[in-house]
N, C-alpha and C. Protein backbone atom coordinates (compact mmCIF):
# COMPACT_ATOMS: atom_id res chain seq x y z
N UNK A 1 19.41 44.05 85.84
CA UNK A 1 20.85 44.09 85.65
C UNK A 1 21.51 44.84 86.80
N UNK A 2 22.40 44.36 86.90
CA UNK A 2 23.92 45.06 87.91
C UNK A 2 24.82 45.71 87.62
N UNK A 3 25.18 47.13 88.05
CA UNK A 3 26.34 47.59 87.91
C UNK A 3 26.99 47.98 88.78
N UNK A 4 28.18 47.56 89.07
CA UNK A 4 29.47 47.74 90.19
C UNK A 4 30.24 48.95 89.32
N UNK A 5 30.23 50.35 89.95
CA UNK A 5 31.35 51.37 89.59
C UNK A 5 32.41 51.68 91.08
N UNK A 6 33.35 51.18 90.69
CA UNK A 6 34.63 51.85 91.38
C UNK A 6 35.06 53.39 91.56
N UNK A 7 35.52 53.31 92.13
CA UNK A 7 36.44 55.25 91.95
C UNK A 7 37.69 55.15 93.52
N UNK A 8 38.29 56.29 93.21
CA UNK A 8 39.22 56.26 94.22
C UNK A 8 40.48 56.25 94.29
N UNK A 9 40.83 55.21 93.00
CA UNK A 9 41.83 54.93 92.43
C UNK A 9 43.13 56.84 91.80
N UNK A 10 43.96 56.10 91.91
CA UNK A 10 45.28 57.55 91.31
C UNK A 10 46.57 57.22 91.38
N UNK A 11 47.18 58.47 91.55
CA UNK A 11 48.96 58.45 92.02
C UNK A 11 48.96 58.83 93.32
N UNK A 12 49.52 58.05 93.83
CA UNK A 12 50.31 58.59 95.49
C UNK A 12 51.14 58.15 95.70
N UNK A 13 52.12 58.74 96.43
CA UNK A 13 53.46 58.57 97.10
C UNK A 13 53.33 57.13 97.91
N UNK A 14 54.55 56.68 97.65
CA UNK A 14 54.58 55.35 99.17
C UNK A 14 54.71 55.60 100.49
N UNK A 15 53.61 55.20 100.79
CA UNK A 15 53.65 55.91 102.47
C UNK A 15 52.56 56.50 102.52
N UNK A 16 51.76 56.87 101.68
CA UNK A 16 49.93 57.61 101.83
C UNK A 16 49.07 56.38 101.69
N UNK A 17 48.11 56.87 100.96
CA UNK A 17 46.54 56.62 101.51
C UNK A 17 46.09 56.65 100.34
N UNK A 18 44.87 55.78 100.18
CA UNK A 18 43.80 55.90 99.35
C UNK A 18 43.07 55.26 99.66
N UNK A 19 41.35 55.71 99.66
CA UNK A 19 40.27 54.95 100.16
C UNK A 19 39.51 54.95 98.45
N UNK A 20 38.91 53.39 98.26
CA UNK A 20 38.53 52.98 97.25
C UNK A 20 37.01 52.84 97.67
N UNK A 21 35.98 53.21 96.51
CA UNK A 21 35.01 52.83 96.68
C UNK A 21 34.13 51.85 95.67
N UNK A 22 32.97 51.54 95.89
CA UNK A 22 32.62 50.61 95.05
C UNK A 22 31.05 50.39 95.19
N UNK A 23 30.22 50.93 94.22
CA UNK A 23 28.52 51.15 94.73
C UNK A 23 28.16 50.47 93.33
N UNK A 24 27.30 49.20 93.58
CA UNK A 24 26.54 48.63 93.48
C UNK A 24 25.10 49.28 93.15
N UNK A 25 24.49 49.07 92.09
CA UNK A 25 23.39 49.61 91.56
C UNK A 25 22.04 48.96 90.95
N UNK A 26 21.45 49.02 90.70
CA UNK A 26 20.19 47.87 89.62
C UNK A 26 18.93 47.40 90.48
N UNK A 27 18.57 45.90 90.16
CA UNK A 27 17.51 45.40 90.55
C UNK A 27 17.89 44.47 91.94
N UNK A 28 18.48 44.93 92.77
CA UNK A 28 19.22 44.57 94.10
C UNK A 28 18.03 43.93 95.06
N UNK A 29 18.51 42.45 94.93
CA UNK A 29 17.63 41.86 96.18
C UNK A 29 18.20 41.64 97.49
N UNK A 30 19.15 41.00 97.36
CA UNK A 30 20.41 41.18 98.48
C UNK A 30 22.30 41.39 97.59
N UNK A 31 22.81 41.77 99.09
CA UNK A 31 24.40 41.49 98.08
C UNK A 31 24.94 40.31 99.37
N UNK A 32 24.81 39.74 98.50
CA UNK A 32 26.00 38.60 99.88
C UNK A 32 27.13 38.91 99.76
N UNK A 33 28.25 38.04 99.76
CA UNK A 33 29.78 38.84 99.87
C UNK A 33 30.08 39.66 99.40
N UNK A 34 30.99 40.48 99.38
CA UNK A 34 31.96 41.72 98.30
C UNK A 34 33.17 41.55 98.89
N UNK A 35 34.13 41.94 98.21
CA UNK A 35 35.42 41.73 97.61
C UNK A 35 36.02 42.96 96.82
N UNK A 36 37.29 43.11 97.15
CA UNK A 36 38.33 43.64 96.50
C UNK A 36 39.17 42.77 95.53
N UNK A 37 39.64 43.06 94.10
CA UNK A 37 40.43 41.91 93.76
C UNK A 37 41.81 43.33 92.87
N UNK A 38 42.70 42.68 92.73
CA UNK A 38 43.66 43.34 92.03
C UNK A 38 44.73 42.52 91.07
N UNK A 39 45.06 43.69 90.00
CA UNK A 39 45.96 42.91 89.20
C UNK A 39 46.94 44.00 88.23
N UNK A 40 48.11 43.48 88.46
CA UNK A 40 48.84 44.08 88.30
C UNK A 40 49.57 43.56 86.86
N UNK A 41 50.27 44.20 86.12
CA UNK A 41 50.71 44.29 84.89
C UNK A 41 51.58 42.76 84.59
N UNK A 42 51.06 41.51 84.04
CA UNK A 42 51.95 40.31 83.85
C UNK A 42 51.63 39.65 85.13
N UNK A 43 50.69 39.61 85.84
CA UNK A 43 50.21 38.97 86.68
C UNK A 43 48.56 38.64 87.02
N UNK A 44 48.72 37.42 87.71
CA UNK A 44 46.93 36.92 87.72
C UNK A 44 46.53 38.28 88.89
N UNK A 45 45.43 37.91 88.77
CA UNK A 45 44.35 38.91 89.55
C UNK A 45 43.98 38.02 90.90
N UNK A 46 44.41 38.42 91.54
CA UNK A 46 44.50 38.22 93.13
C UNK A 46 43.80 38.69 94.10
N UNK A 47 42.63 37.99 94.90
CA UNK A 47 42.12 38.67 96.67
C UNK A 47 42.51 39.36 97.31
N UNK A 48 41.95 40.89 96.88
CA UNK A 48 42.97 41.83 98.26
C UNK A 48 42.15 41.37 99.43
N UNK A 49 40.63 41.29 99.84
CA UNK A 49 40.31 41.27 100.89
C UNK A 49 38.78 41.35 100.88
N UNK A 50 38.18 40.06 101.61
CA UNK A 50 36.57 40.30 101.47
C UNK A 50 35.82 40.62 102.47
N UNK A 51 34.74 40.60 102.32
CA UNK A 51 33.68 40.91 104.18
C UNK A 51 32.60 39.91 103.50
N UNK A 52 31.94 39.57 104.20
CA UNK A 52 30.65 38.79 103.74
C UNK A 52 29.62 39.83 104.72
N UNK A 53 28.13 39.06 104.03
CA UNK A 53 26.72 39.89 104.70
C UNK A 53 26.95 39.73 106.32
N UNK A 54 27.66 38.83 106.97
CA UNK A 54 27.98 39.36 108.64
C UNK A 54 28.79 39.96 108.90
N UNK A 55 29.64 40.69 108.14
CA UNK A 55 30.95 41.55 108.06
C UNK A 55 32.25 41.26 108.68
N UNK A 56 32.34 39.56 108.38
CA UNK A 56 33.47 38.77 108.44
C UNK A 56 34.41 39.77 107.64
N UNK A 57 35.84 39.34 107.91
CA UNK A 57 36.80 39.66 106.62
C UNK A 57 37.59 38.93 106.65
N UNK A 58 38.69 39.02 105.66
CA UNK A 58 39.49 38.26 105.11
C UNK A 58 40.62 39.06 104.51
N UNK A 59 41.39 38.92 104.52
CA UNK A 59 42.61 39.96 104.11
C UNK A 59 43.81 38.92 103.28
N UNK A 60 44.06 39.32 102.34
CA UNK A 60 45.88 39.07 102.04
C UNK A 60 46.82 39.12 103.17
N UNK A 61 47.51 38.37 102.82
CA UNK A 61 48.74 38.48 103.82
C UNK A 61 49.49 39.85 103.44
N UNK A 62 49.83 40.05 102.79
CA UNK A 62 50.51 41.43 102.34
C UNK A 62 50.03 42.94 102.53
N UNK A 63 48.64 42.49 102.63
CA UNK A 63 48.09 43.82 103.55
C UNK A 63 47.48 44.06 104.54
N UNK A 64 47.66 43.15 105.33
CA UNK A 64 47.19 43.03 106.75
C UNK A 64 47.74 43.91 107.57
N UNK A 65 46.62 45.14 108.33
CA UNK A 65 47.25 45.63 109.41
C UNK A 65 47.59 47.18 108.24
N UNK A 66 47.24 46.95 106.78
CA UNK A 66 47.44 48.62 106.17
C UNK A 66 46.44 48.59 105.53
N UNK A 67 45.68 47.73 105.09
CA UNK A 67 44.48 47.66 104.28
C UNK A 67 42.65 47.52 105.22
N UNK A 68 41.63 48.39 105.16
CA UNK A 68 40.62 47.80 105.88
C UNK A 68 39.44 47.79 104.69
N UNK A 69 38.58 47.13 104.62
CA UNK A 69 37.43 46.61 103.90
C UNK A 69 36.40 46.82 104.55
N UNK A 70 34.92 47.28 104.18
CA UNK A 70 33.99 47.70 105.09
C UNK A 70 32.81 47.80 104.17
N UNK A 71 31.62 47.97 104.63
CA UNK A 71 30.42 47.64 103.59
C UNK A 71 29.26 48.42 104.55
N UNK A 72 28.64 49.42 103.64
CA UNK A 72 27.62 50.26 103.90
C UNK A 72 25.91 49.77 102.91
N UNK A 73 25.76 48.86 103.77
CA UNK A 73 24.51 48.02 103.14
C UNK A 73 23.17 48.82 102.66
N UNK A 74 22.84 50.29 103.15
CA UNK A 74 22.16 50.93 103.00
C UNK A 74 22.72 51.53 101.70
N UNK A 75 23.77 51.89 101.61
CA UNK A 75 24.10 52.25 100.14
C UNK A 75 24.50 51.61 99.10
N UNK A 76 24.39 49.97 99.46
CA UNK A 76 25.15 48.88 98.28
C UNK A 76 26.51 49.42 98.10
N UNK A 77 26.96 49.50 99.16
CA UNK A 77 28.30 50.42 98.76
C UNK A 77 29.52 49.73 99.70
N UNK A 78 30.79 49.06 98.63
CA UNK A 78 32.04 48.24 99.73
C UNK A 78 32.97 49.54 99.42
N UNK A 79 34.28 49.17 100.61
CA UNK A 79 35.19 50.52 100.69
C UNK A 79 36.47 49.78 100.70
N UNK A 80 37.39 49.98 100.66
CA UNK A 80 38.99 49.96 100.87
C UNK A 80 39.44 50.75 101.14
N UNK A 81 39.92 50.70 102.35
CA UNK A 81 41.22 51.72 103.06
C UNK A 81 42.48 51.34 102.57
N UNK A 82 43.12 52.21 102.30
CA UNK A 82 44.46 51.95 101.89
C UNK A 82 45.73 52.45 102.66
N UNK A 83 46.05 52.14 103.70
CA UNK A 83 46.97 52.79 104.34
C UNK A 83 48.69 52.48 104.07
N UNK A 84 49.51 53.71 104.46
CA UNK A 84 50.93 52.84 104.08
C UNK A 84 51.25 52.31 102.76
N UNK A 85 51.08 52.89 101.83
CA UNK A 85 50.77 52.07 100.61
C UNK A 85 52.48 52.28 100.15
N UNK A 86 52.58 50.74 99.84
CA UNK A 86 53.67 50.46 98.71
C UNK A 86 53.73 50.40 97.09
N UNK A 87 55.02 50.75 96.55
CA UNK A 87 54.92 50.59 94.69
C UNK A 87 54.63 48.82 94.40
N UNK A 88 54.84 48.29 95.35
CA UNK A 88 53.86 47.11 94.89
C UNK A 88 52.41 46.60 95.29
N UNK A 89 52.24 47.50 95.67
CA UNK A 89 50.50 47.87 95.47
C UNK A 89 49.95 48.30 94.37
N UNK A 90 50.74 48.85 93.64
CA UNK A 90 50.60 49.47 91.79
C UNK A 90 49.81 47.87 91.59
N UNK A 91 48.40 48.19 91.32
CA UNK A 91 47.51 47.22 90.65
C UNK A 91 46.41 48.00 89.65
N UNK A 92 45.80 47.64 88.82
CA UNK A 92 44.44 48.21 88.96
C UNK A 92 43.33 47.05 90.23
N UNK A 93 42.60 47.70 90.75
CA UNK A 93 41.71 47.16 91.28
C UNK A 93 40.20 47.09 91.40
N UNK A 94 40.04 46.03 91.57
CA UNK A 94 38.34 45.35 91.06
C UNK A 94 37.59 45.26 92.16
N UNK A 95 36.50 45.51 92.09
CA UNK A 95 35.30 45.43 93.10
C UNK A 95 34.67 43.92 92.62
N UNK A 96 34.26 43.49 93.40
CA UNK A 96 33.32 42.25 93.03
C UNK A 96 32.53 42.00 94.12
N UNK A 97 31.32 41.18 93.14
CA UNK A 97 30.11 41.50 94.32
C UNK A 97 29.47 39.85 94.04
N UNK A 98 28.55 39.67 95.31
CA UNK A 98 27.96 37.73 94.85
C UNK A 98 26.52 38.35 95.05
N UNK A 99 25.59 39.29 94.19
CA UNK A 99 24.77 39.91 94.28
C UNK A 99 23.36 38.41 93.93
N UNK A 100 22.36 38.85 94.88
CA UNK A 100 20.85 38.24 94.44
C UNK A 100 19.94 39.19 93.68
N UNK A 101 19.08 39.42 92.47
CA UNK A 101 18.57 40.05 92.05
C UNK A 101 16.80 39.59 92.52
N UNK A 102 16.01 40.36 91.83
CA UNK A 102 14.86 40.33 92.00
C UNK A 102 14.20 39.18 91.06
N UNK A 103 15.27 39.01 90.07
CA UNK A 103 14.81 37.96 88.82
C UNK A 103 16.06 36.87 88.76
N UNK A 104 16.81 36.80 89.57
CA UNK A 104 17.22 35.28 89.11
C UNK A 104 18.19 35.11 90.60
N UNK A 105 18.99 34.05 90.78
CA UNK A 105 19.69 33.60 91.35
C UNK A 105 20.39 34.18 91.63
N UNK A 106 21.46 34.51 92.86
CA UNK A 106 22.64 35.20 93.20
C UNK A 106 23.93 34.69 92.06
N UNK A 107 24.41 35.67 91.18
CA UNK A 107 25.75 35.63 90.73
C UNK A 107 26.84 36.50 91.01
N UNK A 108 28.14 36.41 90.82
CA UNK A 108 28.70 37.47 91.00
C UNK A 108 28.88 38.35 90.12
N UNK A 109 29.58 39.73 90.26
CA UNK A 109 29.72 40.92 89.03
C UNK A 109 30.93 41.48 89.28
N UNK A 110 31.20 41.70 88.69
CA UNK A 110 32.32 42.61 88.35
C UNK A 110 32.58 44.42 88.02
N UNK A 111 33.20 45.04 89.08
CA UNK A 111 33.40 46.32 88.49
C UNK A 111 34.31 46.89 87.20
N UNK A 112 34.74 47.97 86.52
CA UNK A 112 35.44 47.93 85.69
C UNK A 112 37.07 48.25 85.93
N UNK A 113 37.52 48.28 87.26
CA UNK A 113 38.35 48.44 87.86
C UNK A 113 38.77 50.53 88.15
N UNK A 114 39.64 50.40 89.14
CA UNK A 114 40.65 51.30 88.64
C UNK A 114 41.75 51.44 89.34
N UNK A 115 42.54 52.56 88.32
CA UNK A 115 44.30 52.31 88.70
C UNK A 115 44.35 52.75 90.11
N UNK A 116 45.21 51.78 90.47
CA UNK A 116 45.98 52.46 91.62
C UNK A 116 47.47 52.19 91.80
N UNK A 117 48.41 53.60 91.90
CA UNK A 117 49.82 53.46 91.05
C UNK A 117 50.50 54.16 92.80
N UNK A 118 51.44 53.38 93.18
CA UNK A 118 52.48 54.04 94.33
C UNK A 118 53.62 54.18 93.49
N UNK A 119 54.18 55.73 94.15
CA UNK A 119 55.79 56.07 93.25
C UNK A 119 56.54 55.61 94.75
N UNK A 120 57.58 55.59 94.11
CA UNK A 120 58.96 55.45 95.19
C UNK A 120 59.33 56.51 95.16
């Protein structure tokens, strides 16, 4: 089994920072992609931004250029930078992973999220 725990998540002002983390745990054979996803109150859950195992990325349009994504393979561990942050960044946010185990096929997983709230 797999478990994705988040942390990182809080309150900050618009205009700071928060770096999100996200470590991956269990019977780990490889992790192919990881992903950020977010969702905000009365809305679908949306791609903040992925890297794959060559450390491609992929970004939202909306946070391009304040957001960076990054992956520490020795620790099963993806990151989010959060720079510049706006009150519509108020999401909770999800880690997700397209993990291979030792016993079955690559699926993806899911973390349990957490808040992340900008004041004006």
């Amino acid at each position: 089994q797999v478990q994705l725990v988040e942390s990182g998540g809080g309150l900050v002002q618009a205009g700071g920072s928060l770096r999100l983390s996200c470590v991956a745990s269990g019977s780990i054979f490889r992790i192919n992609g990881m992903a950020w996803y977010r969702q905000a109150p009365g809305k679908q859950r949306e791609l903040v931004a992925d890297i794959t195992s060559g450390d491609s990325t992929n970004y939202l349009d909306s946070v391009k250029g304040r957001f960076t994504i990054s992956r520490d393979n020795a620790k099963n561990t993806v990151y989010l930078e959060m720079d510049s942050l706006k009150p519509e960044d108020t999401a909770i946010y999800y880690c997700n992973a397209d993990i291979r185990t030792y016993y079955s096929r690559a699926q993806n997983y899911w973390g349990q999220g957490t808040q992340v709230t900008v004041s004006s």
